[in-house]
C-alpha atoms as a PDB file:
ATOM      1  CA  UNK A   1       0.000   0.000   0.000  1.00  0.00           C
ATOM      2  CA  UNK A   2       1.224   3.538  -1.148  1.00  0.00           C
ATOM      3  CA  UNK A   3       1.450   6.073   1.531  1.00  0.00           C
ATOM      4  CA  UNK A   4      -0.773   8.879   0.628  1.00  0.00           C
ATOM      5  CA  UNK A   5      -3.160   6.320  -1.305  1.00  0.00           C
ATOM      6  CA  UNK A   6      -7.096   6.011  -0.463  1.00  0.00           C
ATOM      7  CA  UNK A   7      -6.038   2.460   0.270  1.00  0.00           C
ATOM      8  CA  UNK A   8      -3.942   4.044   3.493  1.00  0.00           C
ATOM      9  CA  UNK A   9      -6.759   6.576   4.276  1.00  0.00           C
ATOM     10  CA  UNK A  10      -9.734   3.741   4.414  1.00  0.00           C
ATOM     11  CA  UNK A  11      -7.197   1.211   6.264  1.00  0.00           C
ATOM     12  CA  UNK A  12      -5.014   3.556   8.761  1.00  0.00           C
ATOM     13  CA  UNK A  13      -7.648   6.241   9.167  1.00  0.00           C
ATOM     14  CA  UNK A  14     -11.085   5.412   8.356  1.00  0.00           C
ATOM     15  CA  UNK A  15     -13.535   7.139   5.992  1.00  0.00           C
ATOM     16  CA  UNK A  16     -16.992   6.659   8.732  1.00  0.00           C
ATOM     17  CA  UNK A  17     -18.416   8.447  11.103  1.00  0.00           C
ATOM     18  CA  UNK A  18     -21.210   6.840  12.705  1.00  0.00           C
ATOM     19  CA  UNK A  19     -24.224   9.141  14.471  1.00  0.00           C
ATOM     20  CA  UNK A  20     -26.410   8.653  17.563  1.00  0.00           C
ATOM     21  CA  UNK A  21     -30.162   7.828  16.077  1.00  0.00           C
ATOM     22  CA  UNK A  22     -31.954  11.631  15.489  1.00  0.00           C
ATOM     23  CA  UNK A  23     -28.778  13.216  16.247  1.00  0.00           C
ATOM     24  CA  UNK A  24     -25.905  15.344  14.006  1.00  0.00           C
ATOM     25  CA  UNK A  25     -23.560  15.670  17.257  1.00  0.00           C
ATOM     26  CA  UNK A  26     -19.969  14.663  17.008  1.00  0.00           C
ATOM     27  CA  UNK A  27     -19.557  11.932  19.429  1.00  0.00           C
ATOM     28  CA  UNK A  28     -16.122  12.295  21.493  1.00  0.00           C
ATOM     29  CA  UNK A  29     -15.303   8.800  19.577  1.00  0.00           C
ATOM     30  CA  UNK A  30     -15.597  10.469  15.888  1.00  0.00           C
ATOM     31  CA  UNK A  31     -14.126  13.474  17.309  1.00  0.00           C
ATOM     32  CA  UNK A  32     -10.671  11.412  17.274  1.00  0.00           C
ATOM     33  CA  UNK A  33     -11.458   9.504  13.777  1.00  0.00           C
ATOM     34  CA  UNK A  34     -12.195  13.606  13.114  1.00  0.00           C
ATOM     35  CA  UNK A  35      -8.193  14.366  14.265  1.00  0.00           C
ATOM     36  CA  UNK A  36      -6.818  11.458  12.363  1.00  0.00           C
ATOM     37  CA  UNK A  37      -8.371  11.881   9.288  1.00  0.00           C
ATOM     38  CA  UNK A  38      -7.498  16.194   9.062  1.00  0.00           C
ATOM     39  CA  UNK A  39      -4.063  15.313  10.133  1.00  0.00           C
ATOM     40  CA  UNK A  40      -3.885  12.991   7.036  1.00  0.00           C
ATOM     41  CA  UNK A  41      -5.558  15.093   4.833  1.00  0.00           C
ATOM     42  CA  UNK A  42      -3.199  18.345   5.679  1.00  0.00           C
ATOM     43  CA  UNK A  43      -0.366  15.926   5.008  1.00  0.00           C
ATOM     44  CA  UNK A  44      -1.712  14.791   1.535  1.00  0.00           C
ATOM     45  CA  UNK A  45      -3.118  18.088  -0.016  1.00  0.00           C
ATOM     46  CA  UNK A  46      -3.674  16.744  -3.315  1.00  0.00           C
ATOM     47  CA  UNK A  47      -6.994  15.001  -2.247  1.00  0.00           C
ATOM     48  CA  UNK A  48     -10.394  16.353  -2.570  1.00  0.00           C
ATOM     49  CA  UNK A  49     -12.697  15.634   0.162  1.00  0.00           C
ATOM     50  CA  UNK A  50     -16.761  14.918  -0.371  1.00  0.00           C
ATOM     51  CA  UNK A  51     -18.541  13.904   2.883  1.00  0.00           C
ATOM     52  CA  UNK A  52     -21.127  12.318   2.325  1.00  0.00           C
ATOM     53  CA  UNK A  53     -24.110  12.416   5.174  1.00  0.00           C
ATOM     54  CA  UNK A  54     -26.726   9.221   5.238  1.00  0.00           C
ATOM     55  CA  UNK A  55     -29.548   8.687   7.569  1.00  0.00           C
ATOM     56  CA  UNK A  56     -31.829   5.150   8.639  1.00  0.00           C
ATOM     57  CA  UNK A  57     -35.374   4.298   8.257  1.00  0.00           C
ATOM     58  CA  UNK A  58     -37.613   5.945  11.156  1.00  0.00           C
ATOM     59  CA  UNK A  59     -38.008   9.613  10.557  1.00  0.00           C
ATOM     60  CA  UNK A  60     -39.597  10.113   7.031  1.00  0.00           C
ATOM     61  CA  UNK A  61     -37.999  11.255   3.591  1.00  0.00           C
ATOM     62  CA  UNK A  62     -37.776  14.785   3.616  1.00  0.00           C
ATOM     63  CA  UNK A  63     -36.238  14.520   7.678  1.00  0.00           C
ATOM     64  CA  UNK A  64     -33.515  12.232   6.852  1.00  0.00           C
ATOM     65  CA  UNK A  65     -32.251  14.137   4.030  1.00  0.00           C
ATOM     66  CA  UNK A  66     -32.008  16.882   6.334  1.00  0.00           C
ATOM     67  CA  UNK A  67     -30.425  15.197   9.000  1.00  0.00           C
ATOM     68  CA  UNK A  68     -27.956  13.291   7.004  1.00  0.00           C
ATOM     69  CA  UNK A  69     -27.043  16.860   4.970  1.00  0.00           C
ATOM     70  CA  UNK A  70     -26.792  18.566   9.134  1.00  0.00           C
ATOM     71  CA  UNK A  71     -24.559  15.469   9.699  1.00  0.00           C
ATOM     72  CA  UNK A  72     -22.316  15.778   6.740  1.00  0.00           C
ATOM     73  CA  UNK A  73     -21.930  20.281   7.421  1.00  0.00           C
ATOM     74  CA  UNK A  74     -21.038  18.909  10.846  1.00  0.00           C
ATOM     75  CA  UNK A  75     -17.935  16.697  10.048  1.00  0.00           C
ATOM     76  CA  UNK A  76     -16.678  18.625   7.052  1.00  0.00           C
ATOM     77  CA  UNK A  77     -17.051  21.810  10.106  1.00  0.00           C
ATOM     78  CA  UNK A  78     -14.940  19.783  12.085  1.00  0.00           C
ATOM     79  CA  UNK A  79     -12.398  19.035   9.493  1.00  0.00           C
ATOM     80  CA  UNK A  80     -12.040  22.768   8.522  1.00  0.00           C
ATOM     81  CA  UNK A  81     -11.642  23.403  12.698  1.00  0.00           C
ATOM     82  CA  UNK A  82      -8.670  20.930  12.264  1.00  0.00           C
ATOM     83  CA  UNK A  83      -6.947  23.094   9.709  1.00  0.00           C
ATOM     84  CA  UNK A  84      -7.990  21.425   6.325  1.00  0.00           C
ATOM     85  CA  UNK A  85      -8.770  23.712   3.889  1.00  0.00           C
ATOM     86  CA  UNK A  86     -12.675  24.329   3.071  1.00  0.00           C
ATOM     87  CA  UNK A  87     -11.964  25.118  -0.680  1.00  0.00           C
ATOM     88  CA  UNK A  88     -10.730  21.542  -1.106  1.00  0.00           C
ATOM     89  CA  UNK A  89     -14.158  20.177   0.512  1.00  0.00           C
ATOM     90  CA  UNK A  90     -17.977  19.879   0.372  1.00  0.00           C
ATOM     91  CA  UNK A  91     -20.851  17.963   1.984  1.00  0.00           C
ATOM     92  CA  UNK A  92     -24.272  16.498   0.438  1.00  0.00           C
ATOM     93  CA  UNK A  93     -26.696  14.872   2.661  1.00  0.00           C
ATOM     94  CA  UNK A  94     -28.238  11.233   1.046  1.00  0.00           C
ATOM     95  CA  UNK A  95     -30.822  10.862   3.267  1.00  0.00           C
ATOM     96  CA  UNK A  96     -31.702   7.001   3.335  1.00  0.00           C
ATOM     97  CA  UNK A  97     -31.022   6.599  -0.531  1.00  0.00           C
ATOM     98  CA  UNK A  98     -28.047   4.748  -0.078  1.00  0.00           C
ATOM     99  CA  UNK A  99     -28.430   2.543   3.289  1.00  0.00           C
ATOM    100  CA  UNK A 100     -25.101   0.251   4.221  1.00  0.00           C
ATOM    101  CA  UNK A 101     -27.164  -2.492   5.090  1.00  0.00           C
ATOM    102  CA  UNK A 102     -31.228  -3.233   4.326  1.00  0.00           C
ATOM    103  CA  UNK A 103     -32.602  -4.073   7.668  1.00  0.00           C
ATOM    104  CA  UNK A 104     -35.744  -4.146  10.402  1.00  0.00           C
ATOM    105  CA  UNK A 105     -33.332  -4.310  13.172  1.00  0.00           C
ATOM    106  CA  UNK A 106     -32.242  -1.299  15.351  1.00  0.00           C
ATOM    107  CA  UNK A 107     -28.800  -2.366  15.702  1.00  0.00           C
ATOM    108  CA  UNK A 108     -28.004  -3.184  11.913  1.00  0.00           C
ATOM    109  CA  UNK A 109     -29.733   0.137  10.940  1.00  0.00           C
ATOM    110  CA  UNK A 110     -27.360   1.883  13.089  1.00  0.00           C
ATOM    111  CA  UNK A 111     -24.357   1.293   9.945  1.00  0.00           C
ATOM    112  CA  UNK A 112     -26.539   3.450   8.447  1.00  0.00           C
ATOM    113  CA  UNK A 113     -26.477   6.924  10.380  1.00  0.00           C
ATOM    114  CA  UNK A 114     -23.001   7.814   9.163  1.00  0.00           C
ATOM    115  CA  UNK A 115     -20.773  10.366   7.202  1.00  0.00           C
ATOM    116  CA  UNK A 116     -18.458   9.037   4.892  1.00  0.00           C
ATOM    117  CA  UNK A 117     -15.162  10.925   4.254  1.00  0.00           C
ATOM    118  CA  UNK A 118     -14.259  10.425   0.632  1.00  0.00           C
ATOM    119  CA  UNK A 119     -11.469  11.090  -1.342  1.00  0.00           C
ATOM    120  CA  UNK A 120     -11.765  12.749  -4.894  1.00  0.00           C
ATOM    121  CA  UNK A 121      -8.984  14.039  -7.249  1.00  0.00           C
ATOM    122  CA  UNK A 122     -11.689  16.292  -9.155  1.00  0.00           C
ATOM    123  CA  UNK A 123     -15.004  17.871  -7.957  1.00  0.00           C
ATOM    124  CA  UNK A 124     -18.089  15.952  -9.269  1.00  0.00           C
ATOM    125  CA  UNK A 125     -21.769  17.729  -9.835  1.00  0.00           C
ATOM    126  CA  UNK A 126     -23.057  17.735  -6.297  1.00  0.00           C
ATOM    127  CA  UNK A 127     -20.000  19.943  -5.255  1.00  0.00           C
ATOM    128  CA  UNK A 128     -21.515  23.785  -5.241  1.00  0.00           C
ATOM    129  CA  UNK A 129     -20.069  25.850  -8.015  1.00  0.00           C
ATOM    130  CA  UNK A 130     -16.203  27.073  -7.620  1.00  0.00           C
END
C-alpha cells in the first residue's frame, strides 16, 4: 500500500463516522477519527474531500435528508476546525437513498447513520459551483 493512497486513508484512518439515532452531534469517539483523518488530509493536499451524510429508516424522507445533509456540514465543520482547507471540501446529505445495510433491526440500521469521508482528485456535480 502507497502512503498517501485512499487504500492508506480507508485502512489507517477510516472514511466513517457513525451518528447517535436523530442526532448530528460529534460523538467524542468520531471526534478522534475527526483528528486522524485532518491530520492525514493536511499531510496529503492533493486530495479532494466529499462527505457524504446518510440517515436510517424511522423519521420520514424529507427529515432524513435533512439530517444526514446537518450530519455531513457537521464533520466537514470539524475538518475545517482541524486546519484542512474548506476550498478543497464539500458535503451532500443522502438521506436514506443509499443505506449500508437493508434491515428491520435497530442495531443493523445503526451502519446506516453515518458520514463518509471520501477522497476525490476532481469535484463531481453535487460539489456547489467554484
Amino acid at each position: 500500500m502507497k502512503p498517501g493512497s485512499e487504500e492508506d486513508f480507508m485502512l489507517n484512518v477510516g472514511r466513517r463516522i457513525y451518528f447517535d439515532k436523530g442526532s448530528a452531534q460529534i460523538s467524542e469517539e468520531a471526534q478522534m477519527t475527526i483528528v486522524r483523518q485532518a491530520d492525514w488530509l493536511k499531510d496529503n493536499k492533493k486530495w479532494l474531500v466529499k462527505v457524504q451524510g446518510h440517515a436510517d429508516e424511522p423519521g420520514g424522507e424529507a427529515a432524513n435528508k435533512a439530517l444526514s445533509t446537518r450530519r455531513a456540514d457537521a464533520v466537514m465543520n470539524a475538518l475545517a476546525a482541524q486546519g484542512v482547507d474548506r476550498r478543497r471540501m464539500w458535503a451532500k446529505g443522502y438521506g436514506i437513498e443509499r443505506p449500508v445495510t437493508d434491515c428491520d433491526d435497530i442495531t443493523c440500521q445503526s451502519q446506516n447513520r453515518r458520514v463518509v469521508v471520501n477522497l476525490r482528485e476532481e469535484f463531481d456535480e453535487s460539489a456547489p459551483q467554484r
